[in-house]
Structure formats: structure tokens, C-alpha cells
C-alpha atoms as a PDB file:
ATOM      1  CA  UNK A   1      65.398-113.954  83.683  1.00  0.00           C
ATOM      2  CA  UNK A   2      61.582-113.655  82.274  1.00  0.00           C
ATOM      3  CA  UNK A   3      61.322-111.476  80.577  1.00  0.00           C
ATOM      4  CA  UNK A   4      58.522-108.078  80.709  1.00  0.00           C
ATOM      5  CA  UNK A   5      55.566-108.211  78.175  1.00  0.00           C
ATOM      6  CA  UNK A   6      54.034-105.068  76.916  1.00  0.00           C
ATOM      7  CA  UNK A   7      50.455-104.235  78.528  1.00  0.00           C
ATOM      8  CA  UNK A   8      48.050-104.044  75.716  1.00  0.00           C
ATOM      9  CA  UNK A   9      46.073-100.387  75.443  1.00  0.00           C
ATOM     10  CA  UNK A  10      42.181-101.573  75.274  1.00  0.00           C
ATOM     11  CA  UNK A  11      41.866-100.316  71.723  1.00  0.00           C
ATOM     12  CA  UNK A  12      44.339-103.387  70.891  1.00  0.00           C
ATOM     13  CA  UNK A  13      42.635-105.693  73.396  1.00  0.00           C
ATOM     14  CA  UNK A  14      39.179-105.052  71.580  1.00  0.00           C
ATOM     15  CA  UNK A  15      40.825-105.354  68.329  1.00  0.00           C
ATOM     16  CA  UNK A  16      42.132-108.801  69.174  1.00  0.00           C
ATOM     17  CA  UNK A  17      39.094-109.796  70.997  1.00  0.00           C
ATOM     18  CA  UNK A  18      36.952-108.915  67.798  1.00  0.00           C
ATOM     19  CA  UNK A  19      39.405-110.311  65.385  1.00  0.00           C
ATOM     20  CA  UNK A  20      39.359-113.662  67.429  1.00  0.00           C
ATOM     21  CA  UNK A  21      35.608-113.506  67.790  1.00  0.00           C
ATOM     22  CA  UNK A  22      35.280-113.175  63.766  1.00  0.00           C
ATOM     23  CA  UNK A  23      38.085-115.685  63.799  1.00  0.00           C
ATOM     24  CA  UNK A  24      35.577-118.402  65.907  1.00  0.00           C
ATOM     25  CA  UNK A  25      32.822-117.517  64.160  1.00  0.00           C
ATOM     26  CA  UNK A  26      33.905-118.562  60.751  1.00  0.00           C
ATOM     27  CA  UNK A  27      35.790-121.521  61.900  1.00  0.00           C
ATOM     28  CA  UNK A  28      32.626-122.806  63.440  1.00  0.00           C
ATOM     29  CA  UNK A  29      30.310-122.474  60.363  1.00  0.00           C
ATOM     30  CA  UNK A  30      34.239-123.750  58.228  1.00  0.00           C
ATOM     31  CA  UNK A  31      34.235-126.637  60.335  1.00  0.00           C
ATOM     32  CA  UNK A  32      31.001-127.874  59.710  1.00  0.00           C
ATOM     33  CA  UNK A  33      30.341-127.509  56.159  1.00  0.00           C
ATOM     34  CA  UNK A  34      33.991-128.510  54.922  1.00  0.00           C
ATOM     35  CA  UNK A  35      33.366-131.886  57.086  1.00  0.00           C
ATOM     36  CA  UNK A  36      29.989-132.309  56.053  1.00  0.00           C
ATOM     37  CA  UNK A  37      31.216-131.932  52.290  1.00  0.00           C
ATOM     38  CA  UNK A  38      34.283-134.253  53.598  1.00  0.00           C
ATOM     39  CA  UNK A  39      31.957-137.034  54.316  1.00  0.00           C
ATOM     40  CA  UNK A  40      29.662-136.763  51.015  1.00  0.00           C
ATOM     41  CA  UNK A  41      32.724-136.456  48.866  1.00  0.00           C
ATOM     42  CA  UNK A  42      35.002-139.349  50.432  1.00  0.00           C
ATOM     43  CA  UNK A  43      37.927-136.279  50.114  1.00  0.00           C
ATOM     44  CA  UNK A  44      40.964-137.332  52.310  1.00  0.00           C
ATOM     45  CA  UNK A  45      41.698-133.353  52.051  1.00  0.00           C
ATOM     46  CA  UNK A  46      38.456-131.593  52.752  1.00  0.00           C
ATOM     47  CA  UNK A  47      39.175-133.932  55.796  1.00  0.00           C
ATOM     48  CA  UNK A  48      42.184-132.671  56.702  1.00  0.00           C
ATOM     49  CA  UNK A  49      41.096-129.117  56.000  1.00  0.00           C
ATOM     50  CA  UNK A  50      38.189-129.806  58.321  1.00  0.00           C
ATOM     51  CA  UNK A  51      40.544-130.990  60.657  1.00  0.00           C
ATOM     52  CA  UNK A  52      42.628-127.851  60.489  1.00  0.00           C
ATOM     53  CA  UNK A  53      39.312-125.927  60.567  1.00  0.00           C
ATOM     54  CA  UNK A  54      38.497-127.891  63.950  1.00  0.00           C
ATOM     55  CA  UNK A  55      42.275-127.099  65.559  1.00  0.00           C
ATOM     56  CA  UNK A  56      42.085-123.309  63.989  1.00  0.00           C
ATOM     57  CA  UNK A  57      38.569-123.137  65.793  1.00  0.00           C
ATOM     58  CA  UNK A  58      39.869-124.692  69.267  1.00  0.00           C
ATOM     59  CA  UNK A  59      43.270-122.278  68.953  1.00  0.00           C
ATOM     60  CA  UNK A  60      41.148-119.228  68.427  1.00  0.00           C
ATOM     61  CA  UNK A  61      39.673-120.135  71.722  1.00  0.00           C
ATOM     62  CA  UNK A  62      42.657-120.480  73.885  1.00  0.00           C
ATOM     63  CA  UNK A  63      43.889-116.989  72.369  1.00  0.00           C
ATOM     64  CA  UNK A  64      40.620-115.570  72.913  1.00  0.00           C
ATOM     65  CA  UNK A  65      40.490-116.824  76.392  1.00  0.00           C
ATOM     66  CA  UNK A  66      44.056-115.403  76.789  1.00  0.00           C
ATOM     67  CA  UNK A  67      42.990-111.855  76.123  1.00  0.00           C
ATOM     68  CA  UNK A  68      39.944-111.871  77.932  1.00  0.00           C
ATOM     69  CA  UNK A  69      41.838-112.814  81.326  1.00  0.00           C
ATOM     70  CA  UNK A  70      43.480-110.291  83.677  1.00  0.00           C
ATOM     71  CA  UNK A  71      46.482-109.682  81.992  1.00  0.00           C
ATOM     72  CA  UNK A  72      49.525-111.653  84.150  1.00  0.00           C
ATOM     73  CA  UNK A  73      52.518-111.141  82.135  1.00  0.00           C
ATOM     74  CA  UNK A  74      54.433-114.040  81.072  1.00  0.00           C
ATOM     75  CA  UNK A  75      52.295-116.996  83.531  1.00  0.00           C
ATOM     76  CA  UNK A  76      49.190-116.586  81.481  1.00  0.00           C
ATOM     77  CA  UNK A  77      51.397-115.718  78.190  1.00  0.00           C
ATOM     78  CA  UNK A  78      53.300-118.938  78.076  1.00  0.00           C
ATOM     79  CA  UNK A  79      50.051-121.400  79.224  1.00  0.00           C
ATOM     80  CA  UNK A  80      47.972-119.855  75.860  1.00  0.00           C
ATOM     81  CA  UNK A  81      51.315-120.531  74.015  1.00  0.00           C
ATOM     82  CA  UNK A  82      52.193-123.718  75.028  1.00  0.00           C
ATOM     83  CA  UNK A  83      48.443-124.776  74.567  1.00  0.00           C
ATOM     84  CA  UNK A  84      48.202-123.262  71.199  1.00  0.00           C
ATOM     85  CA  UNK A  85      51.786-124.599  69.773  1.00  0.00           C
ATOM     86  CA  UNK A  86      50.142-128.505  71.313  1.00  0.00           C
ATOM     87  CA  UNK A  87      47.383-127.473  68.881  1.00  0.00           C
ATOM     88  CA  UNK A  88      49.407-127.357  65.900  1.00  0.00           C
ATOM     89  CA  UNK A  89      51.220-130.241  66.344  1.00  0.00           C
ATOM     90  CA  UNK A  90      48.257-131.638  66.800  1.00  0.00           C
ATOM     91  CA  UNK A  91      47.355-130.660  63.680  1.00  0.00           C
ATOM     92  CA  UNK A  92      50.381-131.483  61.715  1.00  0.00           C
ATOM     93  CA  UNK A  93      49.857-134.920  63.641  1.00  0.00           C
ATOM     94  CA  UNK A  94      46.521-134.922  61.354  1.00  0.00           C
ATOM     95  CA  UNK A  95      47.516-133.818  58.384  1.00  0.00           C
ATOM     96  CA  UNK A  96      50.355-136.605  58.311  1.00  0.00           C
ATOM     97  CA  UNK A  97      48.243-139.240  58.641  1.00  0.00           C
ATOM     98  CA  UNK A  98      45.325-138.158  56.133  1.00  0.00           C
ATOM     99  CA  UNK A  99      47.757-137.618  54.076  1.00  0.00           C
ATOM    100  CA  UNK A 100      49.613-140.612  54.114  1.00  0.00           C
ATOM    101  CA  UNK A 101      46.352-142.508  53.906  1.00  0.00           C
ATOM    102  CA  UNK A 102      45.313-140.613  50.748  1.00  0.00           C
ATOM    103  CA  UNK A 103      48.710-141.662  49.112  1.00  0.00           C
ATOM    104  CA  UNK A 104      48.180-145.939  50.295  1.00  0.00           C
ATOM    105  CA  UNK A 105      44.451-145.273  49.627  1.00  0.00           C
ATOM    106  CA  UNK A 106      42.362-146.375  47.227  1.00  0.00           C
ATOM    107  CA  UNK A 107      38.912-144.459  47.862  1.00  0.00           C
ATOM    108  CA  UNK A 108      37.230-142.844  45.031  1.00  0.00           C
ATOM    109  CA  UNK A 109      36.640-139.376  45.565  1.00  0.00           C
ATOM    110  CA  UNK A 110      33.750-137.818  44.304  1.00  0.00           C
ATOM    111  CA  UNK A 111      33.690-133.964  42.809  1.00  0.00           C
ATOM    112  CA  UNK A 112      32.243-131.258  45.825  1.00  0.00           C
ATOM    113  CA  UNK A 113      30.736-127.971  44.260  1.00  0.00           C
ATOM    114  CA  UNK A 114      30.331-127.501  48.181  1.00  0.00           C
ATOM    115  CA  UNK A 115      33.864-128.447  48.923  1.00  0.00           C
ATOM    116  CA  UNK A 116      35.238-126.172  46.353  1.00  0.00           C
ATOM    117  CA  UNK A 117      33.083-123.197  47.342  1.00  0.00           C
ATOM    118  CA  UNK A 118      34.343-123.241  50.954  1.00  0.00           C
ATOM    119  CA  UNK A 119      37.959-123.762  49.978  1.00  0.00           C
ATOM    120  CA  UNK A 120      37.778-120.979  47.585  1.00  0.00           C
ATOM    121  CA  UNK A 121      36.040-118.510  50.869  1.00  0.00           C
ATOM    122  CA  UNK A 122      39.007-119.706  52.988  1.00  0.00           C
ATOM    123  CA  UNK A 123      41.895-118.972  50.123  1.00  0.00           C
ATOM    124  CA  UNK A 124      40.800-115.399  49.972  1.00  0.00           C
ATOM    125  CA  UNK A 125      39.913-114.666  54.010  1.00  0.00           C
ATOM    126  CA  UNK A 126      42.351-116.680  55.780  1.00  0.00           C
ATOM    127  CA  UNK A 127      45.717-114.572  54.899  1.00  0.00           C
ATOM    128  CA  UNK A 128      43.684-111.630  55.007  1.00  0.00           C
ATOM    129  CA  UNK A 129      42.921-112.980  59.135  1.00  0.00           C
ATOM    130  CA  UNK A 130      46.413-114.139  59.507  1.00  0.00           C
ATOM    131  CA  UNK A 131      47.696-110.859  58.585  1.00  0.00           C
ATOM    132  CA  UNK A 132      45.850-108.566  61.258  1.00  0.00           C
ATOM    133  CA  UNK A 133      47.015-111.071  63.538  1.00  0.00           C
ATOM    134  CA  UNK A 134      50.207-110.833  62.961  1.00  0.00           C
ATOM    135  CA  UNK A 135      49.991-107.432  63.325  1.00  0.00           C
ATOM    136  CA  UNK A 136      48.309-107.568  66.528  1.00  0.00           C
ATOM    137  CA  UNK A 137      50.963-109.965  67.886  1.00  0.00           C
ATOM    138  CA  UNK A 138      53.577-107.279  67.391  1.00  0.00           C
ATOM    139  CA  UNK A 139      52.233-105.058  69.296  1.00  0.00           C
ATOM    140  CA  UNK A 140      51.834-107.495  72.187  1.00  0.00           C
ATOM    141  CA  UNK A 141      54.454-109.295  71.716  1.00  0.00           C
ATOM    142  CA  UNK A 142      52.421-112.661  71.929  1.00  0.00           C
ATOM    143  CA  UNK A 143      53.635-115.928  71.103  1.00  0.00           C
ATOM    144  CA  UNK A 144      50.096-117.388  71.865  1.00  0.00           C
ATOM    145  CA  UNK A 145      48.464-114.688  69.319  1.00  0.00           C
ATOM    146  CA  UNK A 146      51.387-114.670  66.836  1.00  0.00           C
ATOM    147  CA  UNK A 147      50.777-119.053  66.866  1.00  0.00           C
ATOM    148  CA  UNK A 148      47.488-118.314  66.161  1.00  0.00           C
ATOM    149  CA  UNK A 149      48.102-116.130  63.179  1.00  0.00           C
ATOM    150  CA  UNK A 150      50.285-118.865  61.647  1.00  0.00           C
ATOM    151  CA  UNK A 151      47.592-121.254  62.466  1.00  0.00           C
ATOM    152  CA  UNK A 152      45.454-118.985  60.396  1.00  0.00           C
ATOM    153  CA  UNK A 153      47.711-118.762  57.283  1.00  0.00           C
ATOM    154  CA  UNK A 154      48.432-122.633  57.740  1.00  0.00           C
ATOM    155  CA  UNK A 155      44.549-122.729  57.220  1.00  0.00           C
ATOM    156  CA  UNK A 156      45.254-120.625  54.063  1.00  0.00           C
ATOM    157  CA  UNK A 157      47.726-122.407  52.147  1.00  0.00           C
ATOM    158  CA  UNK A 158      45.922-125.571  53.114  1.00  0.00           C
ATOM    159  CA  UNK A 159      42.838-124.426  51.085  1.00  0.00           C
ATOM    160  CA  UNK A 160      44.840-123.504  48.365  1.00  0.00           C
ATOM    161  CA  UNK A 161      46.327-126.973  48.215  1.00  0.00           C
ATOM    162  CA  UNK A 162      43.236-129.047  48.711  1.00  0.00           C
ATOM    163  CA  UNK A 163      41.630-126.679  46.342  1.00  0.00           C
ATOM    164  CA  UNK A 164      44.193-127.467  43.534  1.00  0.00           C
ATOM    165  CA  UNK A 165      43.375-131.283  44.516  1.00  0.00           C
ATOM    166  CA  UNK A 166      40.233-131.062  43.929  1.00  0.00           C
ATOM    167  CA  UNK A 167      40.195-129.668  40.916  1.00  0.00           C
ATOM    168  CA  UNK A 168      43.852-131.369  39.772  1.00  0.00           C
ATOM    169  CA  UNK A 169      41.727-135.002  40.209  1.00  0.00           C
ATOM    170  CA  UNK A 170      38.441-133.894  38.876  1.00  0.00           C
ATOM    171  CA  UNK A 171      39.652-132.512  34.936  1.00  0.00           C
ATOM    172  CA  UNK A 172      42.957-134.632  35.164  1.00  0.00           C
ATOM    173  CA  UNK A 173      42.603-137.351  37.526  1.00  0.00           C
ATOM    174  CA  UNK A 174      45.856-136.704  39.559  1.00  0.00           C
ATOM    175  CA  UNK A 175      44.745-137.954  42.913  1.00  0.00           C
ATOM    176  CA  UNK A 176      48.457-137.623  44.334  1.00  0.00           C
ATOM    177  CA  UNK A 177      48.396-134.219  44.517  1.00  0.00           C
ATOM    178  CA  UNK A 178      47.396-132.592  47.219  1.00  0.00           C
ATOM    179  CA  UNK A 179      48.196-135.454  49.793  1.00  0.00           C
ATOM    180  CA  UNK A 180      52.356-134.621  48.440  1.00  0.00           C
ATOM    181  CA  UNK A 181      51.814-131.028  48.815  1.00  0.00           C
ATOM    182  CA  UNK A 182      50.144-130.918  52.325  1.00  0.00           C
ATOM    183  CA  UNK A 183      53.544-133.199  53.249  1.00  0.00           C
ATOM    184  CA  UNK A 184      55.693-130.511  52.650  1.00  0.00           C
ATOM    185  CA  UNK A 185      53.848-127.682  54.819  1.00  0.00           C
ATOM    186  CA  UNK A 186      54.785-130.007  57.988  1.00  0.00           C
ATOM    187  CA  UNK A 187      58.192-128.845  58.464  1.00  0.00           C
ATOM    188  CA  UNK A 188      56.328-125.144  59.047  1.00  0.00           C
ATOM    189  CA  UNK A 189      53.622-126.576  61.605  1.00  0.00           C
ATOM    190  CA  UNK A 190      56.638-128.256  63.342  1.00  0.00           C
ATOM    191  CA  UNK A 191      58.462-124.992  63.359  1.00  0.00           C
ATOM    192  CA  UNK A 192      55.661-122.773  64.264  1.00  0.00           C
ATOM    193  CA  UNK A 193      54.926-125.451  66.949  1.00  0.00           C
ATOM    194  CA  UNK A 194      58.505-124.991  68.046  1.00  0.00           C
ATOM    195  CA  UNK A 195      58.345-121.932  68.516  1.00  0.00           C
ATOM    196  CA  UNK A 196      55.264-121.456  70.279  1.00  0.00           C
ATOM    197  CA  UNK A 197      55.945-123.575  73.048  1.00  0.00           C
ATOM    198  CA  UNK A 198      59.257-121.775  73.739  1.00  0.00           C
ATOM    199  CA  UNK A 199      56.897-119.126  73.939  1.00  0.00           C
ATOM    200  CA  UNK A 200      58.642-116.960  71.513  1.00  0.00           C
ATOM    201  CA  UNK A 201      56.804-114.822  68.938  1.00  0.00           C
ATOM    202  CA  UNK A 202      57.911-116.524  65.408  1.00  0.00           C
ATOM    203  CA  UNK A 203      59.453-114.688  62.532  1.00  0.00           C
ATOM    204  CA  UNK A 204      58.523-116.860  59.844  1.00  0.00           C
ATOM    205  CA  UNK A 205      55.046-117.150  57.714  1.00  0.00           C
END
């Protein structure tokens, strides 16, 4: 039996609608620099948070899209889930494999002023996004939305990690560590993946 979404008030669809227009914005102008800094760096994780910049930019999308339609209960509910939970295995896809080759790798990787300027934006904002869209989801009871707020908070811890590379290999030289730490945040893409394609609203992060 499907089951009966709530219909939004419009003072919650405009709320989502700007939150995911803020949310686009930044990823764009996130997307760009942390790639560009990426590239003149040779960083295997201001890659992958580029990457996860990219997916949290295309997800933001999808969920924007969903809120802008004609509401249609579950039909259009589940499509913007399913797409959105694709997204982050998509992204967990990524992060594997940049970090596996950072780990077999043997690229020198330069100190980023840039790199660590952008990481340190998206440590502070990125919870602070996640959390108003959590809060949003609730009161829609959105798996797309609620997806998208984990996507956000994924986006948030990864900063925090490649941050504490960054800095980890440029006063100590530990180039291991943020490839080993952005390992063990794939069992909570997978899971908020999961979940999203059931098109349940998740619990967790």
C-alpha cells in the first residue's frame, strides 16, 4: 500500500526552494575553485571533494526540481529519491577510487592556501546546510530532500577530512591520511544510498 505524503504549506516550499537555491549556488562557485586548486595542487582529496562538490551540486538540482513540480505524492517523491540515492553512490563510487589511488600513488602533492581556504568555508557551512535540510525533510517527509541533506553533511565531514590531509602532509608529511579516513565514511554513503532509493526518509547523520 503507498503510502500518503504530507502536502507542503508554501512557506515550507519557499523555504526549501531558497535553501536549495543557496545550496546550488555555492556548490557551483565549490566546484570550481576546489577543482581548479585540485589540479594546481596534484591533491587526490581536493579531487574527491570536488567530486563530491560536483554530485552535491547535481543532487541539489534533482531536489530542487522536485519541489518546483506539481506536487504528485509518492510518483514524483520516489523518481527525486531514487535519482538522488544513484547520486551518492555515485559518489561513494568516486571517493573509493581516489582514494585508493592516493594510497598506491606516488604523486607529490603540493601545499594549496586556496585548497585550504575553501575546505575551511565548507567545514563551517555545510552542517549548518545539512541541518535546515533535515529539518525541512521532516516536515515533508522527503526521502529525496532528507538524501540531499546527508549529501550535504557528507560534503561536511569530507572537508574536514581532506582539510586534516592537507595540513597532516604539509607540517608532518603523513600522506596516508586522509585517503584512510575518506574509506571509512563509505559505509554511510552506502547506507544513505540505501535508503534513499527505498525511498525512505533516513534516520541516521
Amino acid at each position: 500500500m503507498e503510502s500518503v505524503l504530507p502536502v507542503p504549506t508554501n512557506a515550507t516550499l519557499y523555504r526549501i526552494r531558497r535553501i536549495q537555491a543557496i545550496t546550488i549556488a555555492w556548490m557551483s562557485a565549490e566546484t570550481v575553485v576546489s577543482l581548479s586548486a585540485a589540479w594546481m595542487a596534484h591533491s587526490p582529496a581536493l579531487l574527491a571533494f570536488g567530486g563530491d562538490s560536483a554530485i552535491e551540486l547535481l543532487s541539489a538540482v534533482v531536489v530542487y526540481w522536485r519541489f518546483r513540480s506539481k506536487w504528485n505524492g509518492d510518483q514524483t517523491e520516489r523518481l527525486a529519491a531514487r535519482i538522488t540515492g544513484c547520486l551518492l553512490f555515485t559518489l561513494g563510487a568516486f571517493v573509493a577510487l581516489v582514494a585508493a589511488l592516493a594510497l598506491l600513488g606516488h604523486r607529490e602533492v603540493r601545499p594549496s592556501l586556496l585548497g585550504i581556504a575553501v575546505l575551511s568555508v565548507a567545514a563551517v557551512g555545510m552542517p549548518l546546510l545539512a541541518r535546515q535540510k533535515r529539518r525541512l525533510s521532516a516536515l515533508t517527509a522527503s526521502a529525496a530532500l532528507r538524501a540531499d541533506a546527508a549529501e550535504s553533511a557528507l560534503c561536511g565531514y569530507l572537508s574536514i577530512i581532506a582539510l586534516g590531509g592537507l595540513v597532516a602532509n604539509a607540517f608532518w608529511g603523513i600522506t596516508w591520511a586522509d585517503p584512510v579516513a575518506a574509506l571509512c565514511l563509505l559505509p554511510l554513503i552506502g547506507r544513505e544510498g540505501g535508503q534513499a532509493l527505498k525511498g525512505r526518509p533516513c534516520d541516521c547523520c
